[in-house]
N, C-alpha and C. Protein backbone atom coordinates (compact mmCIF):
# COMPACT_ATOMS: atom_id res chain seq x y z
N UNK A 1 0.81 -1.16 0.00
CA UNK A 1 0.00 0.00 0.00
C UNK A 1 0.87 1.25 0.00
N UNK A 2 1.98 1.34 0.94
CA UNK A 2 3.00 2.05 0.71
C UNK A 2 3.56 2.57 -0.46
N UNK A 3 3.59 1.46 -1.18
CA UNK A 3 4.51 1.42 -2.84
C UNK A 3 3.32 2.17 -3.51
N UNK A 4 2.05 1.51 -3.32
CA UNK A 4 0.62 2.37 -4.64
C UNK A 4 1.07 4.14 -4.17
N UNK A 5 1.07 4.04 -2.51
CA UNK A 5 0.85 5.79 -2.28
C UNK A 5 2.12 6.25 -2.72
N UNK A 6 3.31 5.89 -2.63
CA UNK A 6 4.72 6.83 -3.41
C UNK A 6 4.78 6.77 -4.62
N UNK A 7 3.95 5.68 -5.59
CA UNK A 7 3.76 6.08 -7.12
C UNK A 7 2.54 7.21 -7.69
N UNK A 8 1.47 6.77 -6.69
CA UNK A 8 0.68 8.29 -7.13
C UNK A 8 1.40 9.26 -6.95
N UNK A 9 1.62 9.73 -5.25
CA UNK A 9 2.15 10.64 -4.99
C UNK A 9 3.33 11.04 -5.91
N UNK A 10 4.23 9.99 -6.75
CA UNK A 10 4.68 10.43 -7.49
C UNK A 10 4.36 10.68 -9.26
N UNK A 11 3.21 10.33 -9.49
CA UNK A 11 2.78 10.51 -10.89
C UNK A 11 2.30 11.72 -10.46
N UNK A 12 1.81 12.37 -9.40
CA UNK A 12 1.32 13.57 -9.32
C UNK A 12 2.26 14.97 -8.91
N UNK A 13 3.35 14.79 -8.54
CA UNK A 13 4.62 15.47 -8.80
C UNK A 13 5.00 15.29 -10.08
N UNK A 14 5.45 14.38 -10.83
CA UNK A 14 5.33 14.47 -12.12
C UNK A 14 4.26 15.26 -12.89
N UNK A 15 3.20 15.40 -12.80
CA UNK A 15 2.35 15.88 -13.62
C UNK A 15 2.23 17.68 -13.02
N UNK A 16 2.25 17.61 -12.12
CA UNK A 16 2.90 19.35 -11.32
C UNK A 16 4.12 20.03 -12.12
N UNK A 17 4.86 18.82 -12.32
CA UNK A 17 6.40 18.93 -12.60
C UNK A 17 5.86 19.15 -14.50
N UNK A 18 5.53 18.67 -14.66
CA UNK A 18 4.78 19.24 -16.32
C UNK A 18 4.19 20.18 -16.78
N UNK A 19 3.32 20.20 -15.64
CA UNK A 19 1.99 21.82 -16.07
C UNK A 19 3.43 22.85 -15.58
N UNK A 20 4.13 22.65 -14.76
CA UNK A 20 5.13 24.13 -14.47
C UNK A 20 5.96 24.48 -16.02
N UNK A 21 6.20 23.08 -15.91
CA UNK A 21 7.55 23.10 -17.29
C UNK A 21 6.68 24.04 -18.67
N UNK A 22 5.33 22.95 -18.79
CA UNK A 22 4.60 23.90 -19.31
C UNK A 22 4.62 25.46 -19.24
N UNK A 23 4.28 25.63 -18.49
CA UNK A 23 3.86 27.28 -18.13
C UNK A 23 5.02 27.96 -18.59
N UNK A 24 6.24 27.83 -17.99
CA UNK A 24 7.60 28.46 -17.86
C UNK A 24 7.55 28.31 -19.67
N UNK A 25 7.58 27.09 -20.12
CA UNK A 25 8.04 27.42 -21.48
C UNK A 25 7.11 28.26 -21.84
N UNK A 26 5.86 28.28 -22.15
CA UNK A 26 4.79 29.01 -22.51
C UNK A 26 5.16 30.50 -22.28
N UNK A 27 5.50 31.12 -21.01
CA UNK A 27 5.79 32.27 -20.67
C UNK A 27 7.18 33.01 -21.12
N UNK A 28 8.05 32.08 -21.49
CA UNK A 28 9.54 31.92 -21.94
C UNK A 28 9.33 32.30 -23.32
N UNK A 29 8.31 31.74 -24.24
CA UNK A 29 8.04 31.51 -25.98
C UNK A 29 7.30 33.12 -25.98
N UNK A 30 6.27 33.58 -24.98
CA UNK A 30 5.30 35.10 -24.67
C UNK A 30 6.72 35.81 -24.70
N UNK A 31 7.34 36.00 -23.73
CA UNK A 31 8.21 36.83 -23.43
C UNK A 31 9.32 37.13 -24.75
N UNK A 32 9.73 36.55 -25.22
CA UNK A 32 10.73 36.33 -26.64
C UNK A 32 10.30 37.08 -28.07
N UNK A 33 8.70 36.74 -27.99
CA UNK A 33 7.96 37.30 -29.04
C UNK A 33 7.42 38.49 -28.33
N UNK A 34 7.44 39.02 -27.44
CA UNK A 34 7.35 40.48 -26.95
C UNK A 34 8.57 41.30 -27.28
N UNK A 35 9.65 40.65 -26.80
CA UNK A 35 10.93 41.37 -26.97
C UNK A 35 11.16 41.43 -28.47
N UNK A 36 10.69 40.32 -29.30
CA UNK A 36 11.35 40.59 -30.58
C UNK A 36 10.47 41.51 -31.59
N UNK A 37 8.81 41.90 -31.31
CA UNK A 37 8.23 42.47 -31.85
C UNK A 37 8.71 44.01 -31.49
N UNK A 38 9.15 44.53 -30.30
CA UNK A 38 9.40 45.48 -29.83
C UNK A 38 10.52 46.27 -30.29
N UNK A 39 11.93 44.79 -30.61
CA UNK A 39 12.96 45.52 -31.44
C UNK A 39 12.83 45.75 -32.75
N UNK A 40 11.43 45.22 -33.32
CA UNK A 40 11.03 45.15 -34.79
C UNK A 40 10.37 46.88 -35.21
N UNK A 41 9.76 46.65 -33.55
CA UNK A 41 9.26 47.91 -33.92
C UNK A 41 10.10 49.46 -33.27
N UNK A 42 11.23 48.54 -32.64
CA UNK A 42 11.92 50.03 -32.56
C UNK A 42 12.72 50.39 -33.28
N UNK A 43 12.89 49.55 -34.34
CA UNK A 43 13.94 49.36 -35.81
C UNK A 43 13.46 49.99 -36.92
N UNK A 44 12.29 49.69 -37.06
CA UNK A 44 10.97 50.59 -38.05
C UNK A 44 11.15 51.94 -37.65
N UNK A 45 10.96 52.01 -36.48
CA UNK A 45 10.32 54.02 -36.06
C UNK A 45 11.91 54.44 -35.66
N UNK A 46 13.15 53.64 -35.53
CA UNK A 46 14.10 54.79 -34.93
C UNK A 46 14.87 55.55 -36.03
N UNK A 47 14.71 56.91 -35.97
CA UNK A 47 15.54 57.21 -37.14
C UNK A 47 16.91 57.29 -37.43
N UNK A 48 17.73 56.48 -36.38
CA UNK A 48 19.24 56.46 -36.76
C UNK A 48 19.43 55.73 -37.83
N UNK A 49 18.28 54.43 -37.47
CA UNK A 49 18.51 53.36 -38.63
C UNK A 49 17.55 53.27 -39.64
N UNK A 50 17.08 54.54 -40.08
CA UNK A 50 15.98 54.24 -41.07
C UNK A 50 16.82 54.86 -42.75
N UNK A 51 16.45 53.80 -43.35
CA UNK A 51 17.23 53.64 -44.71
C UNK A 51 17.64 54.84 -45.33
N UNK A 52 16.24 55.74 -45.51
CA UNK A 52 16.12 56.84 -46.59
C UNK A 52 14.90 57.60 -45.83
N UNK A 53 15.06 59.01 -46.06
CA UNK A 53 14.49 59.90 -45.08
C UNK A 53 13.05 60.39 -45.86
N UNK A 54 12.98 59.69 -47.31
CA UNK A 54 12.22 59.91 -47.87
C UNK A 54 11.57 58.48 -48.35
N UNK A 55 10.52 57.58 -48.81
CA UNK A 55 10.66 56.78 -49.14
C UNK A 55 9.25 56.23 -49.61
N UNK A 56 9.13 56.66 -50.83
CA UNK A 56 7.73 56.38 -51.59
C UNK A 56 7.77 55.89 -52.45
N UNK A 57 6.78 55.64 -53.46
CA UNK A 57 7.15 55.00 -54.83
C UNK A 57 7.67 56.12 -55.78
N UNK A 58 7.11 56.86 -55.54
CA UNK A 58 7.83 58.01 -56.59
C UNK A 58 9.37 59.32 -56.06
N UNK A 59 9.19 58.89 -54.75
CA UNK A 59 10.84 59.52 -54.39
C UNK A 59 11.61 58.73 -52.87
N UNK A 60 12.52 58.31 -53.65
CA UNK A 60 13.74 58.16 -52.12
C UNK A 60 14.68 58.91 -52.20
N UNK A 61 14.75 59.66 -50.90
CA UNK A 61 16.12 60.17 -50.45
C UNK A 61 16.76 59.19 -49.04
N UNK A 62 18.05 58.92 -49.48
CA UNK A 62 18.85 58.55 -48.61
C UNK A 62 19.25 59.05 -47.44
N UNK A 63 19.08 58.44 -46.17
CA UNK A 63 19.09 58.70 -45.08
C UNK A 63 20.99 58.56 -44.34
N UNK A 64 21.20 59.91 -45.12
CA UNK A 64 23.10 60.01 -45.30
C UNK A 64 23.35 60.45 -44.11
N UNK A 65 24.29 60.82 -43.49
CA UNK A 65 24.87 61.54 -42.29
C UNK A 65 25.50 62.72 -42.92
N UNK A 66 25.62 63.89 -43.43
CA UNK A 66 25.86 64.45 -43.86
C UNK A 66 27.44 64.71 -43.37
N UNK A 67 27.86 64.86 -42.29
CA UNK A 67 28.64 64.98 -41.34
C UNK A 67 29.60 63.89 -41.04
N UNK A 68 29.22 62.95 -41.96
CA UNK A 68 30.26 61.42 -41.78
C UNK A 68 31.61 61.47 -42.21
N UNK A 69 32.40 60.70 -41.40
CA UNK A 69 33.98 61.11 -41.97
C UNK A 69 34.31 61.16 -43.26
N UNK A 70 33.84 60.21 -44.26
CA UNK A 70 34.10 60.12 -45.43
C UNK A 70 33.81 61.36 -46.42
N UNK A 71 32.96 62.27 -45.75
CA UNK A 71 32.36 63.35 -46.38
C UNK A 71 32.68 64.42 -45.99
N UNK A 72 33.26 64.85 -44.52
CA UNK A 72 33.21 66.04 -44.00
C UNK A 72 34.21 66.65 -44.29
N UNK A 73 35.13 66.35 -45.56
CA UNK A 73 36.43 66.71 -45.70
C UNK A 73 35.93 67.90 -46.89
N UNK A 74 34.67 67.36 -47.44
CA UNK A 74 34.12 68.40 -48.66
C UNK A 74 33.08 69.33 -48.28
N UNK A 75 33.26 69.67 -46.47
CA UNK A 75 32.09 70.73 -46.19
C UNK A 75 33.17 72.07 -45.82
N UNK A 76 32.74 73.37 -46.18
CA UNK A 76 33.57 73.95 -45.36
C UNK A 76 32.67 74.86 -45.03
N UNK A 77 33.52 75.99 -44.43
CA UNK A 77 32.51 77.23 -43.96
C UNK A 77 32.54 78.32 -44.80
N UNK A 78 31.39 78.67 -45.40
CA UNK A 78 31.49 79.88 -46.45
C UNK A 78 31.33 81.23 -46.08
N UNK A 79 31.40 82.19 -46.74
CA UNK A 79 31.94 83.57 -46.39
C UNK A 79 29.93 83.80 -46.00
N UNK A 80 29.53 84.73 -45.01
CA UNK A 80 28.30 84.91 -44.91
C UNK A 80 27.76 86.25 -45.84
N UNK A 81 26.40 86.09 -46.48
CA UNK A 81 25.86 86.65 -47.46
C UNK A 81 25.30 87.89 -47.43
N UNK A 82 25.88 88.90 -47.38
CA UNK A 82 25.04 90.45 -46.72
C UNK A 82 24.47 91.10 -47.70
N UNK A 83 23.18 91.09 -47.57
CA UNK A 83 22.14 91.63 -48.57
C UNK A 83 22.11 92.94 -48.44
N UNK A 84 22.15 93.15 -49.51
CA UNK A 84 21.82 94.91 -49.13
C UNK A 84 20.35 95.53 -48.62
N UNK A 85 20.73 96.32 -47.64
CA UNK A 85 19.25 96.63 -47.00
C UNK A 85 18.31 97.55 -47.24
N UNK A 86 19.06 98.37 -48.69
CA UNK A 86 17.75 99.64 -48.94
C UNK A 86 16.72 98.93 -49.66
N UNK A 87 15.43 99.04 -49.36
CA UNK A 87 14.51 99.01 -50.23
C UNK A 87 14.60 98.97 -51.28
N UNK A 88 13.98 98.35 -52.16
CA UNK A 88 13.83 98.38 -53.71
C UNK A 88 13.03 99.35 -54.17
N UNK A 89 12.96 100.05 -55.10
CA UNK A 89 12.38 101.20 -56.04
C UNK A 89 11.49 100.78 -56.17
N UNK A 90 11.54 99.66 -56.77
CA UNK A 90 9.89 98.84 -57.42
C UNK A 90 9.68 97.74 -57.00
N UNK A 91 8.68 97.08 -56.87
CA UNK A 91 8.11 95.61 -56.34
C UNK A 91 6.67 95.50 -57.12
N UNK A 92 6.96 94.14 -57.18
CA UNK A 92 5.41 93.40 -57.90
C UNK A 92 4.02 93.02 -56.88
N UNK A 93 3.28 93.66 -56.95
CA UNK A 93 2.01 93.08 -56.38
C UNK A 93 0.72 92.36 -57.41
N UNK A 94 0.86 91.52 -57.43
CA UNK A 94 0.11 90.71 -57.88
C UNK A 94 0.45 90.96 -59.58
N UNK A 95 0.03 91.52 -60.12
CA UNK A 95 0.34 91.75 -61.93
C UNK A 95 1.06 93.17 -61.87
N UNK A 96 1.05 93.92 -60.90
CA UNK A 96 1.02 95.15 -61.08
C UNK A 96 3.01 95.24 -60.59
N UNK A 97 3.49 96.30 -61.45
CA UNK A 97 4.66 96.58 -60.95
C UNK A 97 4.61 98.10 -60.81
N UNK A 98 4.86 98.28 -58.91
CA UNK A 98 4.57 99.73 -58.38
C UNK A 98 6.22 99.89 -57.80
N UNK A 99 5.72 101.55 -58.16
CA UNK A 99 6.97 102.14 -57.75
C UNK A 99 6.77 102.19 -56.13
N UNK A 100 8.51 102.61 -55.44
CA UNK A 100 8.49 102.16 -53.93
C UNK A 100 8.41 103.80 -53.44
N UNK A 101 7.22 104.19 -53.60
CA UNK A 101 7.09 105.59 -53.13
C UNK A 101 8.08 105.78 -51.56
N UNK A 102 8.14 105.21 -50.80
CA UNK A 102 8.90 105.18 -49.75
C UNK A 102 9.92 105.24 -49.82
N UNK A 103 10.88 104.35 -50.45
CA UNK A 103 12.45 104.36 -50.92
C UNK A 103 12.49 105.21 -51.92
N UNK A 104 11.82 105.41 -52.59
CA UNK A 104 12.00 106.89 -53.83
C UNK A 104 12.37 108.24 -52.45
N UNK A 105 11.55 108.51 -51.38
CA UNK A 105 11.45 109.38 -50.38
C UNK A 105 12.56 109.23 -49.36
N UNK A 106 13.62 107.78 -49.39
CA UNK A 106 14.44 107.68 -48.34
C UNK A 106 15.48 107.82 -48.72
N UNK A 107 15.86 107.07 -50.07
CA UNK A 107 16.96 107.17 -51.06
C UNK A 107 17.45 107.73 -52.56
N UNK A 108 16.52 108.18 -52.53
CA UNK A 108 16.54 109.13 -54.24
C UNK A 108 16.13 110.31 -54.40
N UNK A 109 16.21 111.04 -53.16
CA UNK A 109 15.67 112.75 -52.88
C UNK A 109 14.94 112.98 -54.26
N UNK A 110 13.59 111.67 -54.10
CA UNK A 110 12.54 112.26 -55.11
C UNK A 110 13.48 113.16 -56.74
N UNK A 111 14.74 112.82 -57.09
CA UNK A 111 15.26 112.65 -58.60
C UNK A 111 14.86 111.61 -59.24
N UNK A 112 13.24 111.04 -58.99
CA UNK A 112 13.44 109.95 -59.88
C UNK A 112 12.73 110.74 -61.10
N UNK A 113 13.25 110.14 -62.17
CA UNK A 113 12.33 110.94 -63.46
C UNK A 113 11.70 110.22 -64.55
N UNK A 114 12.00 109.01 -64.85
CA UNK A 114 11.24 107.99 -65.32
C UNK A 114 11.81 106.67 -65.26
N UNK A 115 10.76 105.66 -65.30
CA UNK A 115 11.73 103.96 -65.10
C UNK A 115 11.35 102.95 -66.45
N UNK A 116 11.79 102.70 -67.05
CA UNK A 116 11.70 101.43 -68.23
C UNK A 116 11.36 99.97 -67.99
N UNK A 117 10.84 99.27 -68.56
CA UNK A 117 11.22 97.61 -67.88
C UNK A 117 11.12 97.25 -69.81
N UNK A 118 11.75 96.19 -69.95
CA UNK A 118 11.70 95.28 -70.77
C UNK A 118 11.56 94.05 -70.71
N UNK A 119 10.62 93.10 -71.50
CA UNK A 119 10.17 92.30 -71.47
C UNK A 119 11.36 91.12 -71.68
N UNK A 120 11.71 90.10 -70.26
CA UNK A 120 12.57 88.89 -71.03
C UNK A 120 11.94 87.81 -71.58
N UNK A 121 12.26 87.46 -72.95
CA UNK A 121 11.84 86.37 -73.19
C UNK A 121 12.83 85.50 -73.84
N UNK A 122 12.29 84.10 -74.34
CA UNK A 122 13.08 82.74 -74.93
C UNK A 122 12.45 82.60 -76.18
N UNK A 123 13.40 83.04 -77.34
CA UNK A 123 12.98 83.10 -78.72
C UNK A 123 12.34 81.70 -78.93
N UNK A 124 11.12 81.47 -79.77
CA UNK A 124 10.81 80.63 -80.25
C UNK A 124 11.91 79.33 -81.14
N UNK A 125 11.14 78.46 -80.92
CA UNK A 125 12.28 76.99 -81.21
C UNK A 125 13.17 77.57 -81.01
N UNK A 126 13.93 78.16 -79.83
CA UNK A 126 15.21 78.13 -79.13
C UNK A 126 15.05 76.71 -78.41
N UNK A 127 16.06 76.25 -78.61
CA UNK A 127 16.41 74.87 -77.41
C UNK A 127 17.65 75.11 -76.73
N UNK A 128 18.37 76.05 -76.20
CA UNK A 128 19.12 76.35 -75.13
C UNK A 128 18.05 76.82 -74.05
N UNK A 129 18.82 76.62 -72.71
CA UNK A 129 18.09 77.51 -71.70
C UNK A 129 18.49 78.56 -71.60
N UNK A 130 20.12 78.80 -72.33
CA UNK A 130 20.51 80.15 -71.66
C UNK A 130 20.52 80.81 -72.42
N UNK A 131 19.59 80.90 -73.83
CA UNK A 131 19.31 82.05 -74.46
C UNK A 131 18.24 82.79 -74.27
N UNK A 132 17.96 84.03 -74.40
CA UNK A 132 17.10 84.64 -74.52
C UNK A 132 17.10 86.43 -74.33
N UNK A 133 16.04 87.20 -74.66
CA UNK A 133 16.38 88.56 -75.73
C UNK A 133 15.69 89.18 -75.05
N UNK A 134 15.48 90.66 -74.91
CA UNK A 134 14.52 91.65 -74.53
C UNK A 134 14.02 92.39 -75.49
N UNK A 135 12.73 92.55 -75.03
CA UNK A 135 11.79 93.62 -75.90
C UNK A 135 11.90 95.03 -75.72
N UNK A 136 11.60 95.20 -76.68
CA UNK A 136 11.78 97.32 -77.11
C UNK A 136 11.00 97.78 -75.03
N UNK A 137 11.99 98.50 -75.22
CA UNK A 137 11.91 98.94 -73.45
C UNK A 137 10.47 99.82 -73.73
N UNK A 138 9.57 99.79 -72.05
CA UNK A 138 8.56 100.40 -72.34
C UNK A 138 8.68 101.70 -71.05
N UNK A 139 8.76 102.81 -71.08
CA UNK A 139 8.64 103.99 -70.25
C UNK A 139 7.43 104.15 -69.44
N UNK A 140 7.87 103.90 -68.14
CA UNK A 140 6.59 104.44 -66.85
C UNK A 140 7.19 105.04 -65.78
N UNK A 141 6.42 105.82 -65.16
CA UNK A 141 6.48 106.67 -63.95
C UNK A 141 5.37 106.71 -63.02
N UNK A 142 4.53 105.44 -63.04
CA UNK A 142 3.41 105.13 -62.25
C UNK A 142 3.27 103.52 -62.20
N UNK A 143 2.45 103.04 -61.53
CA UNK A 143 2.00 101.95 -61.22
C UNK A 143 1.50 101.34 -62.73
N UNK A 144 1.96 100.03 -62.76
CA UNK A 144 1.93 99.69 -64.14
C UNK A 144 1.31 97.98 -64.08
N UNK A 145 0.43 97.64 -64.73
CA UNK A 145 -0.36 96.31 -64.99
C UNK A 145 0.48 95.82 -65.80
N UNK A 146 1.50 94.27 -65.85
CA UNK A 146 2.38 94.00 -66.71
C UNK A 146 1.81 92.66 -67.54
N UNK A 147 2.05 92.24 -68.67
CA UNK A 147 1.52 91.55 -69.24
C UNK A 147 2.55 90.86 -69.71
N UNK A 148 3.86 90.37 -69.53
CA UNK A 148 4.91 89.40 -69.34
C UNK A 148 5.18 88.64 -68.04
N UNK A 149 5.59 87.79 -67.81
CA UNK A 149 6.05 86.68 -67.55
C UNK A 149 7.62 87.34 -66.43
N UNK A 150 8.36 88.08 -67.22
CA UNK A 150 9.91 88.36 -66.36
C UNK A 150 10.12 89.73 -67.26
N UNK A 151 10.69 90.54 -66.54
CA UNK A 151 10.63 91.83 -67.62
C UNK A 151 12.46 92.48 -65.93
N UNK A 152 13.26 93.15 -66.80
CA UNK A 152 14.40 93.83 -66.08
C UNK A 152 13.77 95.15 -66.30
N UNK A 153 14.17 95.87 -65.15
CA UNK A 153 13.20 97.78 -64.62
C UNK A 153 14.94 98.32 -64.56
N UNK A 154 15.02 99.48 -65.57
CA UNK A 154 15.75 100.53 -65.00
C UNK A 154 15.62 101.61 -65.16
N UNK A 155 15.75 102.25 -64.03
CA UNK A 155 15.28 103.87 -63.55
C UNK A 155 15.93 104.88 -63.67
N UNK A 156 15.97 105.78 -64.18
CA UNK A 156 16.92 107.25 -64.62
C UNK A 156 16.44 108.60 -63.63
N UNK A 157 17.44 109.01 -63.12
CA UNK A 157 17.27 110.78 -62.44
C UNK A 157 16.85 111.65 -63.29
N UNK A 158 16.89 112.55 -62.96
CA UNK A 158 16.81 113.75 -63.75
C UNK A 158 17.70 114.14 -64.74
N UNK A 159 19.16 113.81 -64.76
CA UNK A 159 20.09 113.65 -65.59
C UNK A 159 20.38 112.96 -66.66
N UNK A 160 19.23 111.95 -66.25
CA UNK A 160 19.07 110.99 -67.14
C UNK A 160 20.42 109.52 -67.02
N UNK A 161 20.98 109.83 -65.48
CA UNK A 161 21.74 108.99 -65.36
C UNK A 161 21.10 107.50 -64.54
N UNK A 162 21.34 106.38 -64.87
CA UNK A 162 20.87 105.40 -64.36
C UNK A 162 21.05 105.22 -62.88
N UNK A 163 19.78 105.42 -62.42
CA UNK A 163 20.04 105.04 -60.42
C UNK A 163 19.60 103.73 -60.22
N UNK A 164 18.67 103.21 -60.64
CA UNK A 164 18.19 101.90 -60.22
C UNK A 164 18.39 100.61 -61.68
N UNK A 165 18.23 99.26 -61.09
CA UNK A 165 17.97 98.30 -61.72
C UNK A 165 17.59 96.84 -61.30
N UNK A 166 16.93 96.30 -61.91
CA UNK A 166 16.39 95.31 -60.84
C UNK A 166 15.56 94.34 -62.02
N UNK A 167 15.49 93.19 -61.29
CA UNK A 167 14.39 92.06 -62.66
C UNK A 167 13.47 91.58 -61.45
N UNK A 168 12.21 91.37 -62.25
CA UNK A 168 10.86 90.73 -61.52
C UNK A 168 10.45 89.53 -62.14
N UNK A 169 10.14 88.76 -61.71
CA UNK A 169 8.87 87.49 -62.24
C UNK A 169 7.38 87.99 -61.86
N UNK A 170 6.36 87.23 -62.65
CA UNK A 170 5.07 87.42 -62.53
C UNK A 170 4.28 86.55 -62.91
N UNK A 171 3.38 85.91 -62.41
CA UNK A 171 2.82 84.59 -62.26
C UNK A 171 1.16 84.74 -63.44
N UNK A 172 1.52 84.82 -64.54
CA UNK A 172 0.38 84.91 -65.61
C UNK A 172 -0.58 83.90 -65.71
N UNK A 173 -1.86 84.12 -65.87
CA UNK A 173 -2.57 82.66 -66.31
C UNK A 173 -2.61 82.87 -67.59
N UNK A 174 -1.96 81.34 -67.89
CA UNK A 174 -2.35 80.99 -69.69
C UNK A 174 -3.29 80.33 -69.77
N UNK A 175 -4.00 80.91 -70.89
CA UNK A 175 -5.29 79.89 -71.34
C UNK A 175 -4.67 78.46 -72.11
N UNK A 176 -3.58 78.28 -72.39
CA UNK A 176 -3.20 77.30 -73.10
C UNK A 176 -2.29 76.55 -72.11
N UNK A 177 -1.89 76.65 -70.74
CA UNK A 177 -1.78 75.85 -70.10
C UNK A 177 -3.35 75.54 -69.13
N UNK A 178 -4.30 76.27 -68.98
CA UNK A 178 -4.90 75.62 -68.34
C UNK A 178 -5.87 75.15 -69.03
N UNK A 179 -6.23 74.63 -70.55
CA UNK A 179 -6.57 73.88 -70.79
C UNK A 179 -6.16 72.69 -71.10
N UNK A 180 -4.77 72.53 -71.30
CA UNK A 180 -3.83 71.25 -71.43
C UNK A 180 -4.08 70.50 -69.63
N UNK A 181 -3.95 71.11 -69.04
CA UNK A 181 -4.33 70.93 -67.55
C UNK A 181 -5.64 70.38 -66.88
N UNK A 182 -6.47 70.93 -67.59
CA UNK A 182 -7.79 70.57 -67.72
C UNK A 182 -8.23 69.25 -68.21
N UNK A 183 -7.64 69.33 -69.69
CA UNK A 183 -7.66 68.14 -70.60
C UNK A 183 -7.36 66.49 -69.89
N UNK A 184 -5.96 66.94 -69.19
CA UNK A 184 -5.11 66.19 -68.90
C UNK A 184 -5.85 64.96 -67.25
N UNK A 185 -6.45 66.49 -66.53
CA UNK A 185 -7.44 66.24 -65.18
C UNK A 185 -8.45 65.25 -65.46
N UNK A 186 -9.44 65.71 -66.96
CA UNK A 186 -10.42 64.66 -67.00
C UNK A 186 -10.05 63.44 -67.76
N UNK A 187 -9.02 62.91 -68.38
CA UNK A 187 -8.36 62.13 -68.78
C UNK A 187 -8.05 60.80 -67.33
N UNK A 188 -7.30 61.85 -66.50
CA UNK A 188 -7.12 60.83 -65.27
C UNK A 188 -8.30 60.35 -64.63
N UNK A 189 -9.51 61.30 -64.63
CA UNK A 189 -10.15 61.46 -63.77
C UNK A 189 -11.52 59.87 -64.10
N UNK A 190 -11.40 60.04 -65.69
CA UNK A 190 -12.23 58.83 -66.82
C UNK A 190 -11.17 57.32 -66.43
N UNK A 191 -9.43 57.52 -66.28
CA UNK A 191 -9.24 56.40 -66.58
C UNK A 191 -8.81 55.54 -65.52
N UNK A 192 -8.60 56.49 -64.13
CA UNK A 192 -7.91 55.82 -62.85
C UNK A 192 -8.95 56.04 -61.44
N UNK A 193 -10.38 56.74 -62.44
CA UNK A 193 -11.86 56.69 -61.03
C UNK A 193 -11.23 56.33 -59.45
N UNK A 194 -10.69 58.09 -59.41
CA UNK A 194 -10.02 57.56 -58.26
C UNK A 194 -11.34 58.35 -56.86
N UNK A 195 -11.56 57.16 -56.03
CA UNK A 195 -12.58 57.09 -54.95
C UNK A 195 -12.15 58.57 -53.95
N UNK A 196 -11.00 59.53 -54.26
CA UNK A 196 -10.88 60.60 -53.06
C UNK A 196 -11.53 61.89 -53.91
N UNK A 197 -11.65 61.61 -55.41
CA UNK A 197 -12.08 62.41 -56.56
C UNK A 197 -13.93 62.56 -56.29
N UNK A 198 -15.14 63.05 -55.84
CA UNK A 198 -16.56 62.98 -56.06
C UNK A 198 -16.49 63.27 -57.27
N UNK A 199 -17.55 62.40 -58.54
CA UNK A 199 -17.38 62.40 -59.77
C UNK A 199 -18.76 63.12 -59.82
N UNK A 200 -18.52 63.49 -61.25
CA UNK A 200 -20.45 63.87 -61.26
C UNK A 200 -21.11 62.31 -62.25
């Protein structure tokens, strides 16, 4: 009777001795796949180690050290850039190119006596970029509505000696880009029905 009770008693330490082993591994296999999802995901989001700082289908930039030994031999320190601080004569507001009644009053003891601009443009079937010509200069002394694209302004005293000079851009609507634009919109719009688009 002795012998039956030290073999239960021991099939039932054994079987204690199993459900633990159990558990421990069970909690051992939890614990491993916690830690390894965690370095998965601190590998994803950390940005020391993330590939390229950009990374889409349509652009990657490389995630360089700019500052790395191999490179820092081609950075140096450049001379700093001092803009000059008087006001400009003229500035563009919206189409319009106005004179700088203020800087005419701070820096040109009111000698201004008339200002020119000429139109820049890129001769037709030119295929360089770096050609291109100006148009017959046009004379103003007021606020002026411009109907080019980039036009260079220079301003004469009373002497007729040149005080100012300066070039502008100006943001035109073409009817012939925004119907190529247009064209182009309902084209995508017929062939890639994209669901963020409400169609009619």
């Amino acid at each position: 009777m002795a012998a039956d009770y030290n073999l239960a008693l021991c099939q039932k330490l054994q079987k204690k001795q199993l459900y633990l082993l159990v558990f421990f591994l069970l909690q051992a296999a939890f614990i491993i796949i916690l830690l390894s999802a965690h370095s998965r995901w601190r590998t994803a989001n950390s940005p020391a180690v993330r590939m390229f700082v950009v990374d889409t289908v349509g652009c990657k930039i490389p995630n360089i050290d700019p500052f790395d030994s191999s490179v820092v031999h081609f950075v140096n320190n450049s001379r700093s850039i001092n803009c000059n601080s008087t006001l400009p004569l003229t500035y563009t507001d919206g189409r319009f190119l106005r004179i700088n009644r203020t800087a005419l009053d701070l820096y040109y003891d009111d000698d201004l006596d008339y200002c020119e601009f000429e139109t820049i443009y890129r001769p037709e079937n030119e295929k360089s970029d770096n050609i291109f010509r100006y148009r017959r200069a046009v004379r103003f002394s007021d606020d002026l509505d411009v109907q080019s694209e980039f036009i260079r302004v220079a301003c004469f005293g009373q002497q007729g000696s040149l005080m100012y000079t300066n070039f502008h851009a100006f943001l035109l609507r073409k009817d012939e880009v925004e119907d190529r634009c247009t064209r182009r919109y309902q084209r995508f719009l017929h062939q890639k029905q994209p669901k963020e688009v409400k169609q009619n």
